[in-house]
N, C-alpha and C. Protein backbone atom coordinates (compact mmCIF):
# COMPACT_ATOMS: atom_id res chain seq x y z
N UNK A 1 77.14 -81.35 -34.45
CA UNK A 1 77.58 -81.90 -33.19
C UNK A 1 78.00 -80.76 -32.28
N UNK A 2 78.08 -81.18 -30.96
CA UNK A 2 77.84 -80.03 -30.21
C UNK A 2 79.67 -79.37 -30.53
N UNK A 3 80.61 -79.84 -30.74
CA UNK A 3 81.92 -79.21 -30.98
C UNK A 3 82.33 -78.72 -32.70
N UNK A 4 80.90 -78.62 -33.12
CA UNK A 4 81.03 -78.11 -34.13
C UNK A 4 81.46 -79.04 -35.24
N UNK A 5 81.26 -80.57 -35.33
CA UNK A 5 82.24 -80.90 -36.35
C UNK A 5 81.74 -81.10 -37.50
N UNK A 6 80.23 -81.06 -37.83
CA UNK A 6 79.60 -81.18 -38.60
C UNK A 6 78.38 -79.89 -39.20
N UNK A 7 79.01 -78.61 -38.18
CA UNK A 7 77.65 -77.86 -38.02
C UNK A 7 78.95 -76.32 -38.28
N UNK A 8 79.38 -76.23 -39.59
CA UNK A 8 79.90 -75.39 -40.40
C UNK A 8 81.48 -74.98 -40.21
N UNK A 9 82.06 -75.99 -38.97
CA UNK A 9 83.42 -75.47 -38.75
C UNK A 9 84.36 -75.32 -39.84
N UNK A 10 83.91 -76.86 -40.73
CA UNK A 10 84.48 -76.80 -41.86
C UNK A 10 84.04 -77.08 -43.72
N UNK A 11 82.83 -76.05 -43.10
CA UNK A 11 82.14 -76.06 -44.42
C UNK A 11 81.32 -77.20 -45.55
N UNK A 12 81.34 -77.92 -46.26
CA UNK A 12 80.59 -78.57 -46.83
C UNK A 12 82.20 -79.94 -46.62
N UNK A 13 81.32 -81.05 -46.16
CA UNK A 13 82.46 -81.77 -45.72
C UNK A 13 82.07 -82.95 -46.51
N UNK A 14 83.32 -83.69 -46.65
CA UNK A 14 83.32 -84.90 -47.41
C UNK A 14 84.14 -85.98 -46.05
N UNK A 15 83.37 -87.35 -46.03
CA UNK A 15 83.75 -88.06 -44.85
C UNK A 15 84.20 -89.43 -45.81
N UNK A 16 85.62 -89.92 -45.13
CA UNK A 16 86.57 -90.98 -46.59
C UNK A 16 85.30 -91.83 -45.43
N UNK A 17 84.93 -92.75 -46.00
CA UNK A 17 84.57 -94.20 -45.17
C UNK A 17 85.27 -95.44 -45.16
N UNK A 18 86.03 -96.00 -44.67
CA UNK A 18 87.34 -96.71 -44.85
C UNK A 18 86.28 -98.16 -44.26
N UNK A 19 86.48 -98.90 -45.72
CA UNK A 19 86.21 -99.95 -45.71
C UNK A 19 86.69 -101.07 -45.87
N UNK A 20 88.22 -101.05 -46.49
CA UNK A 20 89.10 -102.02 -46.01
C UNK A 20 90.44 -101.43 -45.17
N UNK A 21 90.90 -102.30 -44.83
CA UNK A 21 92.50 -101.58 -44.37
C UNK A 21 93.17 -101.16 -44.99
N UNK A 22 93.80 -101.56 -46.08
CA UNK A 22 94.14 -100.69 -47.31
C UNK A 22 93.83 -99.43 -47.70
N UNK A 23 92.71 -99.07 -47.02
CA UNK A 23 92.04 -97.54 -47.79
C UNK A 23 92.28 -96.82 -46.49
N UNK A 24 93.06 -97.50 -45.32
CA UNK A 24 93.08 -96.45 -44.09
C UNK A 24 94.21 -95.24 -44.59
N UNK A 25 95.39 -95.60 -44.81
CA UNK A 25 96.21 -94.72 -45.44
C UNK A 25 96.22 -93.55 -46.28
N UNK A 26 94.84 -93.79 -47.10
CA UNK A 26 94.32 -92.74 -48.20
C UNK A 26 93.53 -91.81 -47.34
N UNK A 27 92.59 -92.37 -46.39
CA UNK A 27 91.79 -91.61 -45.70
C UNK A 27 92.93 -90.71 -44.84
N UNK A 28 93.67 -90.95 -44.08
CA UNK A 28 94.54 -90.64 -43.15
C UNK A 28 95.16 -89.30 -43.85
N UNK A 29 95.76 -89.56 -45.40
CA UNK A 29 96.08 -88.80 -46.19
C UNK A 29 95.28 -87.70 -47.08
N UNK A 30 93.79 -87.88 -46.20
CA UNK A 30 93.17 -87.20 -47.74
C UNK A 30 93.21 -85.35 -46.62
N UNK A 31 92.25 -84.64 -46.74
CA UNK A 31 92.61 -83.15 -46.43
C UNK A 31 91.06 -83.19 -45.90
N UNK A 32 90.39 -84.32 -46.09
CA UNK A 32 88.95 -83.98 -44.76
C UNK A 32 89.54 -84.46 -43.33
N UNK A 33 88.96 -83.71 -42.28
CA UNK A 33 89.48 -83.91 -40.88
C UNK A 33 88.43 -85.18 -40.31
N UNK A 34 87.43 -85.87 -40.37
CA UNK A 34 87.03 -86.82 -40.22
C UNK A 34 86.99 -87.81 -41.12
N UNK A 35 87.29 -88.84 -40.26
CA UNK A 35 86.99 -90.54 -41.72
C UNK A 35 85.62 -91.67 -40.18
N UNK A 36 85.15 -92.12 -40.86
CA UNK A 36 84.43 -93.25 -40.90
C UNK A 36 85.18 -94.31 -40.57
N UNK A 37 85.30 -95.35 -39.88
CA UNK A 37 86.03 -96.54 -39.75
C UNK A 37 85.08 -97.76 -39.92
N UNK A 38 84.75 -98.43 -40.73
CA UNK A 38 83.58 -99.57 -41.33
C UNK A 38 84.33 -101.14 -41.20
N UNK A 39 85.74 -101.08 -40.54
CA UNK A 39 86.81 -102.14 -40.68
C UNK A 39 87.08 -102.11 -39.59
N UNK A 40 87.68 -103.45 -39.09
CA UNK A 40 88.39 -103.70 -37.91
C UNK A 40 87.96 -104.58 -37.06
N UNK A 41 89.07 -105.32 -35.72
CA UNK A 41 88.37 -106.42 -35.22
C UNK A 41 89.16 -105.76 -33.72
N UNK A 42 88.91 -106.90 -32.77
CA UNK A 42 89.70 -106.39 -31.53
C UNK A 42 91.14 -106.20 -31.46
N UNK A 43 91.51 -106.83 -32.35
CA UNK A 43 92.88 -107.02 -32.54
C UNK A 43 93.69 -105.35 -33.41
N UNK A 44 93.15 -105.12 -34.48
CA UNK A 44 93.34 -104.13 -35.34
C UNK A 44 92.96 -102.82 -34.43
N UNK A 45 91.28 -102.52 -34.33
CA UNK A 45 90.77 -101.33 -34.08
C UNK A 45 91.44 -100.23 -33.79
N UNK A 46 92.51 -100.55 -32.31
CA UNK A 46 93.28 -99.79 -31.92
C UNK A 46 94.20 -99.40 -32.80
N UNK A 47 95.06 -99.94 -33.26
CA UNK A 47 95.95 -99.56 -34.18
C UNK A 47 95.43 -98.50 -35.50
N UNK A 48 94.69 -98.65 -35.86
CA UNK A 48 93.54 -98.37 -37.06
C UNK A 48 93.29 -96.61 -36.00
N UNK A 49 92.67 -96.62 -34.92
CA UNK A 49 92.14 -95.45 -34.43
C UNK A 49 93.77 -94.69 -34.39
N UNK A 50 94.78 -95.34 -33.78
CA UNK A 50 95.81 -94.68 -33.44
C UNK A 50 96.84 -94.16 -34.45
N UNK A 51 96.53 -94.62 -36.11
CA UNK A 51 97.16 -94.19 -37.44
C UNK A 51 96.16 -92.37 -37.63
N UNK A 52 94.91 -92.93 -37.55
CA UNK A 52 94.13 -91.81 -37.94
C UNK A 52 94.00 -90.41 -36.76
N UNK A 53 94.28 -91.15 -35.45
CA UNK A 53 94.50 -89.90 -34.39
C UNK A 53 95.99 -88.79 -34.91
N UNK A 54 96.96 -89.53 -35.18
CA UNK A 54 99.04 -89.38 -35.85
C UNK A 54 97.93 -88.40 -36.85
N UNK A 55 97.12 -88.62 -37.58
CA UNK A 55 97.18 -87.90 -39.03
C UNK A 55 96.34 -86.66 -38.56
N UNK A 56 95.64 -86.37 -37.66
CA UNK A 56 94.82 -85.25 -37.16
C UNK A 56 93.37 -85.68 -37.39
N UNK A 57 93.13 -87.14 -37.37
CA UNK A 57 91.67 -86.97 -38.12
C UNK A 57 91.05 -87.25 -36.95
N UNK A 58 89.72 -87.10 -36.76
CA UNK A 58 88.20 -87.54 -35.73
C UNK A 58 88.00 -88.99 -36.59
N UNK A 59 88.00 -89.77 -35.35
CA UNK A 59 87.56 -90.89 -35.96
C UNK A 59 86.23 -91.29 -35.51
N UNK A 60 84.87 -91.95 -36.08
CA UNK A 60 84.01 -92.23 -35.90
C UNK A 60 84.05 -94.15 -36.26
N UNK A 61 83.67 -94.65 -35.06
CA UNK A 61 83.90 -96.43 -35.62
C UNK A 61 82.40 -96.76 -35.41
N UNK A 62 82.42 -97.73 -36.83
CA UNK A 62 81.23 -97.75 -36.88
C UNK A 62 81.19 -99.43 -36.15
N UNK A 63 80.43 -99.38 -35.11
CA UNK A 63 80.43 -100.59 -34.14
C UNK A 63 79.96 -102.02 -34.77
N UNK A 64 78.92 -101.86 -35.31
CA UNK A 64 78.17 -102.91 -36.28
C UNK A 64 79.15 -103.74 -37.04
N UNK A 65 80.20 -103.27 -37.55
CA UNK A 65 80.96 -103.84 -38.14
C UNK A 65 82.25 -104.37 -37.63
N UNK A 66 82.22 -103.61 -36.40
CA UNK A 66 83.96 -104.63 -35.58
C UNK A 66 83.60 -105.52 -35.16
N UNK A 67 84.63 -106.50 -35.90
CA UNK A 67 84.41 -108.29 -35.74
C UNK A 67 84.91 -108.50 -34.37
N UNK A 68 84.55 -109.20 -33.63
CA UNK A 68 84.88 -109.89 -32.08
C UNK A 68 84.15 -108.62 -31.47
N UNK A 69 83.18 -107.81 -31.63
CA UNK A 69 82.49 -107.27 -30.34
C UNK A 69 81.13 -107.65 -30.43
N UNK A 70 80.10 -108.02 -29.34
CA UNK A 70 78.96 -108.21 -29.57
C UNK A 70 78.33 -106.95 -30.00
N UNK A 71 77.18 -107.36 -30.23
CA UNK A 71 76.04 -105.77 -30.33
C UNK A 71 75.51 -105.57 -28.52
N UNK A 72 76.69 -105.10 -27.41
CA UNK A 72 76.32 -105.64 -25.99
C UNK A 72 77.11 -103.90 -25.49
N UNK A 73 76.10 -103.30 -24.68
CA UNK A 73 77.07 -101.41 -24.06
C UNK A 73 78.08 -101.93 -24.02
N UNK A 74 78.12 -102.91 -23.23
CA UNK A 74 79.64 -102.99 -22.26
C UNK A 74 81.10 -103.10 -23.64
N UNK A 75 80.24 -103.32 -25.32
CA UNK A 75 81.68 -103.15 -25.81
C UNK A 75 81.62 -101.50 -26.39
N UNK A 76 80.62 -100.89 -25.76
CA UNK A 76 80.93 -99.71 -26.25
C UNK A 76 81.43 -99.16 -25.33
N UNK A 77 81.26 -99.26 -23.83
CA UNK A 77 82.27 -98.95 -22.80
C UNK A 77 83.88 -99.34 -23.38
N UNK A 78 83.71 -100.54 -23.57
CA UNK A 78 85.25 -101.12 -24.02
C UNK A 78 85.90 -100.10 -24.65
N UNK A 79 85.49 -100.01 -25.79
CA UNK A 79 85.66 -98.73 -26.68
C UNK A 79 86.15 -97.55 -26.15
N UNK A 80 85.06 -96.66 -25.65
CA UNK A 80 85.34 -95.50 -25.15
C UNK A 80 86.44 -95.22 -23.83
N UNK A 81 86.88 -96.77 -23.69
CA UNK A 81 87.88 -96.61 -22.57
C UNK A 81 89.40 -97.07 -22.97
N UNK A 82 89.71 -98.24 -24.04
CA UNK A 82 90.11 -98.40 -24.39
C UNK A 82 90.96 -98.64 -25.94
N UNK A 83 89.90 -97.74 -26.88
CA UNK A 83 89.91 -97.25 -28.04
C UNK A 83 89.85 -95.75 -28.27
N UNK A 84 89.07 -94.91 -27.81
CA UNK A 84 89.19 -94.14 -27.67
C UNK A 84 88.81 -93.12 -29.03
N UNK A 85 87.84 -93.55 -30.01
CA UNK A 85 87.82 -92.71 -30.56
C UNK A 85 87.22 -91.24 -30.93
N UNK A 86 86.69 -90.83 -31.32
CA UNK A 86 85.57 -89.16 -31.40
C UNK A 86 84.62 -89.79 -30.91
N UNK A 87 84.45 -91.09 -31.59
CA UNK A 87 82.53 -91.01 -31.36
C UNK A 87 82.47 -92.56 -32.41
N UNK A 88 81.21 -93.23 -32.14
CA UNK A 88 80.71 -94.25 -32.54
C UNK A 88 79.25 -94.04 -33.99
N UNK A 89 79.23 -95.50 -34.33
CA UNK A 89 78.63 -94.98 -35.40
C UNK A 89 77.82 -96.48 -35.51
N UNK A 90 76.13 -96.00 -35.36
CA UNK A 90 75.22 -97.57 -35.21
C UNK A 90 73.83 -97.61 -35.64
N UNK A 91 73.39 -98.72 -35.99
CA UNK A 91 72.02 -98.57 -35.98
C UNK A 91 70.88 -99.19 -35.32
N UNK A 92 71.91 -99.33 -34.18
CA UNK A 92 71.39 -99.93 -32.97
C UNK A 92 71.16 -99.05 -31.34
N UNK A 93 69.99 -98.59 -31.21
CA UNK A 93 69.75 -97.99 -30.38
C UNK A 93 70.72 -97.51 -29.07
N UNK A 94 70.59 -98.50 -28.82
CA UNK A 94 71.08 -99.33 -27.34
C UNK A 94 72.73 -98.80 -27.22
N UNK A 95 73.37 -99.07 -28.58
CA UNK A 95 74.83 -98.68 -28.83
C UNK A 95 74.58 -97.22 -28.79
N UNK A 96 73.63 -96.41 -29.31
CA UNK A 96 74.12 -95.01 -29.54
C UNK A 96 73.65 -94.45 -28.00
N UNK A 97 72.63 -95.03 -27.16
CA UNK A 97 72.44 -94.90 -25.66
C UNK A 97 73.63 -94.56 -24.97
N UNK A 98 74.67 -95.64 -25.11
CA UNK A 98 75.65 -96.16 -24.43
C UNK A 98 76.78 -95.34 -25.05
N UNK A 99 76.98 -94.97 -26.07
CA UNK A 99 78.05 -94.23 -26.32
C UNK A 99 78.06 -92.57 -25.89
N UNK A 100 76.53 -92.51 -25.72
CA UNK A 100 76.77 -90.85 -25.41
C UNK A 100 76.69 -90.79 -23.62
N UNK A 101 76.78 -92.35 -23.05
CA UNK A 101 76.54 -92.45 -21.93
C UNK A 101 78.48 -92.47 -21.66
N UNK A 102 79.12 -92.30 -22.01
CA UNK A 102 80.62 -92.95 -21.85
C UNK A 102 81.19 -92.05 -22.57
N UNK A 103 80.61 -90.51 -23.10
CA UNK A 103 81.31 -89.53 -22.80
C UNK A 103 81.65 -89.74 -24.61
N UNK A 104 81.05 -90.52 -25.65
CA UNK A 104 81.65 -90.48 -26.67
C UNK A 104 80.71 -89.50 -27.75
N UNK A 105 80.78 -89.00 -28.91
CA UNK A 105 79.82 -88.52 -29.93
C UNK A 105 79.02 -89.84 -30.57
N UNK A 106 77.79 -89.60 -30.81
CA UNK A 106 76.95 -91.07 -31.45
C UNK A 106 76.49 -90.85 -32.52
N UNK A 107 76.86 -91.20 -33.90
CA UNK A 107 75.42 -91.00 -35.10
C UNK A 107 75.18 -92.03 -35.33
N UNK A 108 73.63 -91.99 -35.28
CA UNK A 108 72.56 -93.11 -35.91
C UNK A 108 72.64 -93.51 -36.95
N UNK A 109 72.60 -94.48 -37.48
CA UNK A 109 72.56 -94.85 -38.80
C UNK A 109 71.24 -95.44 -39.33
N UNK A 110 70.44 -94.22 -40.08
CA UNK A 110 69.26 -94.83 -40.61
C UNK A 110 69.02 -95.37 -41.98
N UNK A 111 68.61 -96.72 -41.97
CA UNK A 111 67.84 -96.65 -43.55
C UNK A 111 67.05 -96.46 -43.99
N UNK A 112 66.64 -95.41 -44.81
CA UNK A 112 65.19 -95.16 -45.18
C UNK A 112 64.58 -95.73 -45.97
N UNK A 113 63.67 -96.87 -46.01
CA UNK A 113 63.45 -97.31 -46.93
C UNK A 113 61.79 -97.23 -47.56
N UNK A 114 61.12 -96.63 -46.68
CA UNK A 114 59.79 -96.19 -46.65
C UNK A 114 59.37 -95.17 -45.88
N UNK A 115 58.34 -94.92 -45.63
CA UNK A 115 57.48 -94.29 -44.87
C UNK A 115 57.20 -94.45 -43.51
N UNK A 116 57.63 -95.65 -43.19
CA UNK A 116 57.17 -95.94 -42.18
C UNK A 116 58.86 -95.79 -40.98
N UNK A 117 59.51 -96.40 -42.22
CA UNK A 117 61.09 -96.19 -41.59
C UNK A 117 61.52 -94.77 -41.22
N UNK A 118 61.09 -93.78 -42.11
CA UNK A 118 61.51 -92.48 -41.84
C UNK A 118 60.38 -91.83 -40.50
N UNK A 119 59.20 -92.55 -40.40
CA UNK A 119 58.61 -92.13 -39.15
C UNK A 119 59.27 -93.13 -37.79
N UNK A 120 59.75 -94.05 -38.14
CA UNK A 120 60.35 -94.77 -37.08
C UNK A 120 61.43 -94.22 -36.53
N UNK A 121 62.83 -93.44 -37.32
CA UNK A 121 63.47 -93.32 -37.40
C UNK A 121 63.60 -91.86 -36.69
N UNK A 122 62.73 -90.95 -36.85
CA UNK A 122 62.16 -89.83 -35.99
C UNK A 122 62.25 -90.05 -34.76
N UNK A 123 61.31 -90.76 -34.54
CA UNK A 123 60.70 -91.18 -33.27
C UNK A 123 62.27 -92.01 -32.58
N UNK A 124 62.93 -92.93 -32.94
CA UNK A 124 64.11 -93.15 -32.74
C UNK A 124 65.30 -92.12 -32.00
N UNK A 125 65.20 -91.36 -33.39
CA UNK A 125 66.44 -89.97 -33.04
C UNK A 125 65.54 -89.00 -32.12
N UNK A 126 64.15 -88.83 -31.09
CA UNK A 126 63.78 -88.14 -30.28
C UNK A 126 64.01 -88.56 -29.27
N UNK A 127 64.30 -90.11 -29.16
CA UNK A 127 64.58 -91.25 -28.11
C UNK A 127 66.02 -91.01 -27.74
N UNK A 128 66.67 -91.02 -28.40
CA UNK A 128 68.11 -91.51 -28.09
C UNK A 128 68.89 -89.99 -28.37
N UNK A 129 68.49 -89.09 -28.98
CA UNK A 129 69.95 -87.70 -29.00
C UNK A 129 71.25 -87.99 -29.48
N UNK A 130 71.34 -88.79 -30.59
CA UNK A 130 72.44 -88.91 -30.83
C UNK A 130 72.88 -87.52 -31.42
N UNK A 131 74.30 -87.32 -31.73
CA UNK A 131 74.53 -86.44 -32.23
C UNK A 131 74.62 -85.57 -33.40
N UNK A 132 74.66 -86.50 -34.62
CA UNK A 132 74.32 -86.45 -35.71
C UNK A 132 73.38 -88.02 -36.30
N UNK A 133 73.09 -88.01 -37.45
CA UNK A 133 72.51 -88.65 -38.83
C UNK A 133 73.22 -89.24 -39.63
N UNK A 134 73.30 -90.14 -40.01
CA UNK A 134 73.29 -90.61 -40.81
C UNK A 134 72.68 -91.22 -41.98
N UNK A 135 71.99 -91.38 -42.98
CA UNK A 135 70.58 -91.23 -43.64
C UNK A 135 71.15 -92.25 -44.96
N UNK A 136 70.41 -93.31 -45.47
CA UNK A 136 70.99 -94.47 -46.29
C UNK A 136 69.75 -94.83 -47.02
N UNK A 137 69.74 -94.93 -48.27
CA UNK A 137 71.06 -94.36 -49.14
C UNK A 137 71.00 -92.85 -49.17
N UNK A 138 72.26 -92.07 -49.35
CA UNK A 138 72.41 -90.53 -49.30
C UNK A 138 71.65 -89.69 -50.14
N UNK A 139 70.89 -90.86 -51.94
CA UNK A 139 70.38 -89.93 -52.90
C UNK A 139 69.11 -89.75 -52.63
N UNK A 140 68.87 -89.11 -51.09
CA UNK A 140 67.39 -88.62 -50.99
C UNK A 140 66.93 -87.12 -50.59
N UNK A 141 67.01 -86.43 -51.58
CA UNK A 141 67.34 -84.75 -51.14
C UNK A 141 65.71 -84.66 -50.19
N UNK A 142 64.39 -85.13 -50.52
CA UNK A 142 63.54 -84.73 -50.35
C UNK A 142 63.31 -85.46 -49.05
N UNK A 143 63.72 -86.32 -48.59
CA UNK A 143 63.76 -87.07 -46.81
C UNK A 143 64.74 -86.48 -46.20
N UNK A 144 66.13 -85.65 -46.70
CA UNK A 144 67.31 -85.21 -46.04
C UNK A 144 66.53 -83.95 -46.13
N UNK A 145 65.64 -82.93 -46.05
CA UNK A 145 64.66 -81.91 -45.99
C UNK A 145 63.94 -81.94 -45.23
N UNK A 146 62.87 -83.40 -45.24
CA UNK A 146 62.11 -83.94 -43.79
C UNK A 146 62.94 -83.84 -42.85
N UNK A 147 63.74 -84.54 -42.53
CA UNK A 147 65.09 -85.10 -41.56
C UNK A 147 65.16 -83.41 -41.24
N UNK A 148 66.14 -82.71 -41.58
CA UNK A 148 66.06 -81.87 -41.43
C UNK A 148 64.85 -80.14 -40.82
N UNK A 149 63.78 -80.39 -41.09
CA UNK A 149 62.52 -79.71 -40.21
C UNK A 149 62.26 -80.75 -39.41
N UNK A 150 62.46 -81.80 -38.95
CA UNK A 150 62.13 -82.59 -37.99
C UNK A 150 63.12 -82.82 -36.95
N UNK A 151 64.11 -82.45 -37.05
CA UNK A 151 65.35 -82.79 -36.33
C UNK A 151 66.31 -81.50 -36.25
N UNK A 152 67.24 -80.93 -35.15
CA UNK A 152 68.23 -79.96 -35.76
C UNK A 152 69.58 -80.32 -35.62
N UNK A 153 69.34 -81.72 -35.96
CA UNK A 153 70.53 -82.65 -35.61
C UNK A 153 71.22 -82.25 -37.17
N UNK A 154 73.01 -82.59 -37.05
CA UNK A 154 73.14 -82.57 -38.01
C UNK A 154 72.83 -83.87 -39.42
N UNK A 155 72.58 -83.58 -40.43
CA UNK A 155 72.65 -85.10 -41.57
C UNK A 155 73.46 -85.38 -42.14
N UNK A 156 74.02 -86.49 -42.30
CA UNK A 156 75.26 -86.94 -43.17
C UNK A 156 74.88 -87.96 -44.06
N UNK A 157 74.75 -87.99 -45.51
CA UNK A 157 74.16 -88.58 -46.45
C UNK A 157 75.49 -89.53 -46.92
N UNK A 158 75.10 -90.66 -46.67
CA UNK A 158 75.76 -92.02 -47.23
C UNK A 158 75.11 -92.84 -47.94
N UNK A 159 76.37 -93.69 -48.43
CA UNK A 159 75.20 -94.81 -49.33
C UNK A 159 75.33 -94.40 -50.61
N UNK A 160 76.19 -95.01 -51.92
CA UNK A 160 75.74 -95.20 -53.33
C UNK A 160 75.57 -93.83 -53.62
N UNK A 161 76.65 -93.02 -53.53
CA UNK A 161 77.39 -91.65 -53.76
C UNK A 161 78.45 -92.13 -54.60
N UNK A 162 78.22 -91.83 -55.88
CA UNK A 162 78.64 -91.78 -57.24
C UNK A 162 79.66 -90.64 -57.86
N UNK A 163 79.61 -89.61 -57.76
CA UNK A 163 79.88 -88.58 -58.56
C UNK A 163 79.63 -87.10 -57.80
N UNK A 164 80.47 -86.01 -58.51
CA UNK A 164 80.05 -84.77 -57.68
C UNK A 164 78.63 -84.22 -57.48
N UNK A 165 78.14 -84.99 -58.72
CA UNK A 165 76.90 -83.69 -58.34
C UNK A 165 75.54 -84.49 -57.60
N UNK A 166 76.12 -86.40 -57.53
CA UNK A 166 75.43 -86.68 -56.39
C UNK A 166 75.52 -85.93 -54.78
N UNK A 167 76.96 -85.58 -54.69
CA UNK A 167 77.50 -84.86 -53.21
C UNK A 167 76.65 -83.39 -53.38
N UNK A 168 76.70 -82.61 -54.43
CA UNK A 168 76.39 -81.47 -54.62
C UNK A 168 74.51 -82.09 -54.56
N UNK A 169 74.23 -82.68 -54.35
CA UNK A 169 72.71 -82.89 -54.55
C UNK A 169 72.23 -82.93 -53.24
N UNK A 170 73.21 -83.57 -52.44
CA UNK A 170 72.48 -84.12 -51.21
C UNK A 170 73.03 -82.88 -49.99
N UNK A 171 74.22 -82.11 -50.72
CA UNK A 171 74.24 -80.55 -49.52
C UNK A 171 73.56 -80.32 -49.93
N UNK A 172 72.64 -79.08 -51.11
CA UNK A 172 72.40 -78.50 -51.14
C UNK A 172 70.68 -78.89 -50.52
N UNK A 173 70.05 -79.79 -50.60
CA UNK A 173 69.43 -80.73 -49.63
C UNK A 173 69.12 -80.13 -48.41
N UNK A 174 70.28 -80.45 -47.63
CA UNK A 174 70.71 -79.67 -46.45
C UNK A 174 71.71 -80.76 -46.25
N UNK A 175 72.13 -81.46 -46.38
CA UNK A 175 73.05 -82.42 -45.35
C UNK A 175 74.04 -81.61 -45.03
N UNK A 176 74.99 -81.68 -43.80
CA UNK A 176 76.36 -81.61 -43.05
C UNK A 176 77.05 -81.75 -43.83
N UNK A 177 77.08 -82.70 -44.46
CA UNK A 177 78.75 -84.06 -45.03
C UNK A 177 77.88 -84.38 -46.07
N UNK A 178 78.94 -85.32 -46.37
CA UNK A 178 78.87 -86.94 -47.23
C UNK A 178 79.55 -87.71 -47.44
N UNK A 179 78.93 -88.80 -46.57
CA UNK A 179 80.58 -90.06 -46.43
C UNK A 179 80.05 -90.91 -47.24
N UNK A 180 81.60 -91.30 -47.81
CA UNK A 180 81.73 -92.37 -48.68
C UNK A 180 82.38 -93.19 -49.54
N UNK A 181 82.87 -94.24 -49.43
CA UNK A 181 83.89 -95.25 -49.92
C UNK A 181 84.72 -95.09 -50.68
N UNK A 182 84.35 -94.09 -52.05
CA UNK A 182 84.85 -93.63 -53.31
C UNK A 182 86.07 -92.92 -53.00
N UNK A 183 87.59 -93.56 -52.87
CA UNK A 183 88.51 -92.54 -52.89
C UNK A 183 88.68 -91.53 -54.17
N UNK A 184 88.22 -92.17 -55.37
CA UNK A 184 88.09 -90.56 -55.81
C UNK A 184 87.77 -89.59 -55.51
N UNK A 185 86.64 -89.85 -55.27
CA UNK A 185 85.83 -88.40 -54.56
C UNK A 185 85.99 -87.69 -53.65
N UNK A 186 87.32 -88.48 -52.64
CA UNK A 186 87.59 -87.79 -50.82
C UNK A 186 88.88 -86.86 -51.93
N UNK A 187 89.37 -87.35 -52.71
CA UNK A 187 90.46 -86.09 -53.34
C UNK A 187 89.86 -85.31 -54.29
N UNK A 188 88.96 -85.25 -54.88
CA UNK A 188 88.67 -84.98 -55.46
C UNK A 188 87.39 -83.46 -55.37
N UNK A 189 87.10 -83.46 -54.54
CA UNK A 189 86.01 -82.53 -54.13
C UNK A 189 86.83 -81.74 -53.02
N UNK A 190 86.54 -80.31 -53.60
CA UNK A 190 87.55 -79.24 -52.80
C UNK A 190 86.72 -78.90 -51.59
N UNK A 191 87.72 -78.50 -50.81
CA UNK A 191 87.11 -78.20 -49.12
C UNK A 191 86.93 -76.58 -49.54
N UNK A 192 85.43 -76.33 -48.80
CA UNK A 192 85.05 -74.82 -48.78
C UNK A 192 84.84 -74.23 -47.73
């Protein structure tokens, strides 16, 4: 990302993905400077962005999943005016348009599930400039390689990340990061 947050400031990064409210506290607490936000409604969001801003973290909300907003810009305007966080997180075009239109950071969220998805998905991220990747599921060293000579965006491998040497599989790959649900693993894997 263009402020560096994924492109070596802080070395091989691990991203908490906070998927219930309960796990905001751990993320808030863990020693990576970005978390994922996969929770929240109109009511919460704010509060939720404004625990993780107190703790020093970049928050990325992933839009798809906040209950009471349509899939419509105008709630990603909402957002970026009245939420306020780093940057948005979608796999909806239109949202990642609109977020880098309103001054926010955008990663795409792709699933790869073929051949045809990972050429779609190209052609997608040449369309829109989001800022980083997101790439689903994360255990694909040999498409996070494509992704990578095709793009000089950064990649962040999610998705059914198990264990260290799944994380250690998908940097050395090339990915940025690797976000993902497992609070073991956000304490557990040392920052380099």
């Amino acid at each position: 990302m263009k402020n560096g947050l994924f492109t070596g400031t802080w070395g091989r990064t691990i991203i908490p993905a906070v998927r219930k409210p309960e796990d905001l506290a751990a993320a808030c607490a863990s020693d990576w400077p970005i978390l994922f936000l996969l929770t929240g409604d109109l009511f919460t969001v704010h509060d939720y962005v404004r625990q993780a801003d107190e703790a020093g973290k970049k928050v990325f909300l992933h839009v798809d999943f906040l209950a009471g907003l349509a899939s419509d810009p105008v709630a990603v305007e909402y957002i970026a005016d009245k939420v306020r966080p780093t940057g948005i997180i979608s796999t909806k075009s239109h949202m990642v348009k609109q977020a880098k239109k309103c001054g926010l950071q955008a990663i795409q969220r792709l699933f790869l599930i073929d051949t045809s998805a990972l050429e779609h998905g190209i052609h997608t991220v040449r369309q829109n400039r989001p800022d980083a990747l997101e790439v689903m599921p994360g255990l694909i060293p040999r498409v996070i390689g494509e992704l990578r000579a095709s793009t000089s965006l950064p990649i962040i491998a999610g998705g059914l990340i198990k264990d260290h040497e799944e994380i250690e599989t998908a940097l050395r790959a090339g990915a940025a990061a690797v976000s993902m649900g497992n609070q073991s693993l956000w304490h557990s894997f040392a920052m380099t």
